[in-house]
C-alpha atoms as a PDB file:
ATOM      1  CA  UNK A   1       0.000   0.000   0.000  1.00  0.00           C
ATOM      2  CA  UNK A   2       2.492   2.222   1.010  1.00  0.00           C
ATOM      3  CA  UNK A   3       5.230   1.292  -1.885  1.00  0.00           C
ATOM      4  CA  UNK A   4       2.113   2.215  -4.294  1.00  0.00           C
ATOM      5  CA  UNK A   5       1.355   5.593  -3.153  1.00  0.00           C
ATOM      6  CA  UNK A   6       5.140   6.474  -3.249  1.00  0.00           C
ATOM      7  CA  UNK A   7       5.496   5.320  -6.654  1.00  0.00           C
ATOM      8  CA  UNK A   8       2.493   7.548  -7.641  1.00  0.00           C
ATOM      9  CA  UNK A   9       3.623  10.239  -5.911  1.00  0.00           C
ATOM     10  CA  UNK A  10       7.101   9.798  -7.984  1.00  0.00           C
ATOM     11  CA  UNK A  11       5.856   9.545 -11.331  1.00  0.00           C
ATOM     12  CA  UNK A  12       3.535  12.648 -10.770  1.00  0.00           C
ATOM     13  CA  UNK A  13       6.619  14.103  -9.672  1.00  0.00           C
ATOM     14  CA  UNK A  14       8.316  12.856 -12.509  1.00  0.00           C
ATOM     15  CA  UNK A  15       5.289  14.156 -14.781  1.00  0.00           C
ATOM     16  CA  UNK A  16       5.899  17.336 -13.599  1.00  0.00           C
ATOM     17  CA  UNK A  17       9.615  17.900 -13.837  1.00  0.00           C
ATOM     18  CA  UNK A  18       9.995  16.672 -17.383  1.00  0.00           C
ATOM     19  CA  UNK A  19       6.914  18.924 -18.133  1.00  0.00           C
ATOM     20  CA  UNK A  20       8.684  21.654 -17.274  1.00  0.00           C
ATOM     21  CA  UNK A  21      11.671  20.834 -18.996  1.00  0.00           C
ATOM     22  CA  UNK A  22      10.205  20.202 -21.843  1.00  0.00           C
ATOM     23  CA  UNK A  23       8.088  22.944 -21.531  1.00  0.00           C
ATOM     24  CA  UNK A  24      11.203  25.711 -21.437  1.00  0.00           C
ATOM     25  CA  UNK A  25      13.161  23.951 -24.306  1.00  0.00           C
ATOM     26  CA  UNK A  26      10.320  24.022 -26.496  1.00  0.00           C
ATOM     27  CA  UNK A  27       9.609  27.453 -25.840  1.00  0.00           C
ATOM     28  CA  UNK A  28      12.738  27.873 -26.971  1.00  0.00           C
ATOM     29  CA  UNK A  29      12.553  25.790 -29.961  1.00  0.00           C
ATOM     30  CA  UNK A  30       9.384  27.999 -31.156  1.00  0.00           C
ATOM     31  CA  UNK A  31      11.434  30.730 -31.152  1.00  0.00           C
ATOM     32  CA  UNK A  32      14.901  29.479 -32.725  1.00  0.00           C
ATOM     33  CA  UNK A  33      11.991  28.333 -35.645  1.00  0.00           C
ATOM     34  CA  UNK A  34      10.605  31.886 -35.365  1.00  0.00           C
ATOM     35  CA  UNK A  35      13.818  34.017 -35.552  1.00  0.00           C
ATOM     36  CA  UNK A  36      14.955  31.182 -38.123  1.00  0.00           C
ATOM     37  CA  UNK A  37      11.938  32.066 -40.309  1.00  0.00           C
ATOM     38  CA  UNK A  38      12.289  35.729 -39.794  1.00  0.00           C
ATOM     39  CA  UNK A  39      15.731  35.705 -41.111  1.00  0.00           C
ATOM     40  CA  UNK A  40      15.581  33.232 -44.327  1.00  0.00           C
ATOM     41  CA  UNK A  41      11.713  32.909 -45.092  1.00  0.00           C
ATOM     42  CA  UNK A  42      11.020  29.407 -46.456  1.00  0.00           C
ATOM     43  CA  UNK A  43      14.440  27.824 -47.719  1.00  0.00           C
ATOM     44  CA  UNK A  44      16.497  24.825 -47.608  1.00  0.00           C
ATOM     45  CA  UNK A  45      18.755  26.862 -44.978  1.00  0.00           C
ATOM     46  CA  UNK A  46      15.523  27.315 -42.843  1.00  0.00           C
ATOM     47  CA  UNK A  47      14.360  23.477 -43.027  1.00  0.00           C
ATOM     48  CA  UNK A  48      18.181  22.931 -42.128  1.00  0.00           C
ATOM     49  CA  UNK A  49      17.938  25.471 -38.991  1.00  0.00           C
ATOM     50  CA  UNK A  50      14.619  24.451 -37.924  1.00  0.00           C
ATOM     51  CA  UNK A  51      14.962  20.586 -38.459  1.00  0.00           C
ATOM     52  CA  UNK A  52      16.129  19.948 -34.582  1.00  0.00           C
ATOM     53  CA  UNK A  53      14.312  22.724 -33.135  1.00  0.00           C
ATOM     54  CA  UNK A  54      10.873  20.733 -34.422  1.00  0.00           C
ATOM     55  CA  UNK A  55      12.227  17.160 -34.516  1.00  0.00           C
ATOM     56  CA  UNK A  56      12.232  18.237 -30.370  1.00  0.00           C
ATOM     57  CA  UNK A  57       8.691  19.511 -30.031  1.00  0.00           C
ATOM     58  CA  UNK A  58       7.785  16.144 -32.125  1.00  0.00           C
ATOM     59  CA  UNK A  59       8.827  13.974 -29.734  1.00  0.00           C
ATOM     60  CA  UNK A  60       7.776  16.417 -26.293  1.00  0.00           C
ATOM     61  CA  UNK A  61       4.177  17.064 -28.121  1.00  0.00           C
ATOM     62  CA  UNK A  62       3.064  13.502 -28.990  1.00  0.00           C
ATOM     63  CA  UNK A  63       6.028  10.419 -28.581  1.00  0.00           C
ATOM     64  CA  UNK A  64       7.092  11.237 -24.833  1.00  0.00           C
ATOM     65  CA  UNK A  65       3.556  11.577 -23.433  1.00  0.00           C
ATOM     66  CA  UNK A  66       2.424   8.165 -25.495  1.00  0.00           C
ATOM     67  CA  UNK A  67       5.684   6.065 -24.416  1.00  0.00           C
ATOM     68  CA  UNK A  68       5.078   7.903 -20.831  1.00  0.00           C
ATOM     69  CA  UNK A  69       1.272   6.777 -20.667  1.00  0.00           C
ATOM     70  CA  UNK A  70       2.533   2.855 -21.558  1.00  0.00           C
ATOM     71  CA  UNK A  71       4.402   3.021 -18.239  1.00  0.00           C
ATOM     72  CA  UNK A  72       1.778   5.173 -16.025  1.00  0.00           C
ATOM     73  CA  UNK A  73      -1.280   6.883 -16.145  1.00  0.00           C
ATOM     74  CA  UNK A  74      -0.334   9.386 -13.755  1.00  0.00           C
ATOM     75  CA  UNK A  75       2.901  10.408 -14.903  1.00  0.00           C
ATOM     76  CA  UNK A  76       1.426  10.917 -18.713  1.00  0.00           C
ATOM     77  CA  UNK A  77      -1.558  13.756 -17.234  1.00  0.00           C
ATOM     78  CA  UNK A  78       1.031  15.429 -14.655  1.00  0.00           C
ATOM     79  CA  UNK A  79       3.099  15.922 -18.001  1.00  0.00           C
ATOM     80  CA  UNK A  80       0.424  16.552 -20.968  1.00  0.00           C
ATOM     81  CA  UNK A  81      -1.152  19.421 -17.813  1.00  0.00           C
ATOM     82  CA  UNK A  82       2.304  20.650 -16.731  1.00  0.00           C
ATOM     83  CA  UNK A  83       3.206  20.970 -20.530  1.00  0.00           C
ATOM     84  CA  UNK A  84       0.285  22.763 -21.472  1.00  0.00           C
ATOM     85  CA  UNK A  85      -0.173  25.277 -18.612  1.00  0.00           C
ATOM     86  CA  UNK A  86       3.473  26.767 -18.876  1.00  0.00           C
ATOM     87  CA  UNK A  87       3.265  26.638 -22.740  1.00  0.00           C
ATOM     88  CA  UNK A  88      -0.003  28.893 -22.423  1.00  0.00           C
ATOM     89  CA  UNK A  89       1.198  30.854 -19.438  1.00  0.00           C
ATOM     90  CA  UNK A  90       4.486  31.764 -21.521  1.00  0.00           C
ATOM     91  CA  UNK A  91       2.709  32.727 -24.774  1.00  0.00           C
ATOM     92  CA  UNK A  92       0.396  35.057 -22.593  1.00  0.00           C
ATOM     93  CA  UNK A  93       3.801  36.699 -21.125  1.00  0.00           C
ATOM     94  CA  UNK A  94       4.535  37.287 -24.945  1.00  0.00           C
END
């Protein structure tokens, strides 16, 4: 009993910190890809620039909450709602 709610309380923990990871570096990604398009409109340069910037917000957006959800529940929503608030809560700052 105990061993479970420790382990729950871990992977929301663990939700949350790789939310907000995730969250900050793709904040950052938008706006590499922003400054990136900005700079050289649409070109081969751009897709070159702004290849790893979205090949990152690919995998936070939709593979790391899917692989997450295969191991817990828990973890998965802490994420996906940790991801989404600062994501919103930075593009109001904007």
């Amino acid at each position: 009993m105990l061993d479970e709610v420790a382990s729950q309380i871990l992977y929301g923990l663990s939700g949350f910190l790789f939310g907000v990871f995730s969250c900050r570096y793709g904040t950052i990604s938008t706006n590499k890809m922003k400054a990136a398009w900005a700079e050289k409109g649409f070109s081969s340069s751009f897709l070159l620039t702004a290849l790893p910037s979205f090949i990152f917000l690919v995998i936070a957006v939709f593979l790391f909450p899917i692989w997450m959800s295969t191991r817990t529940e828990l973890g998965a929503f802490v994420y996906l709602a940790t991801f989404i608030y600062y994501t919103a809560r930075n593009r109001r700052k904007k």
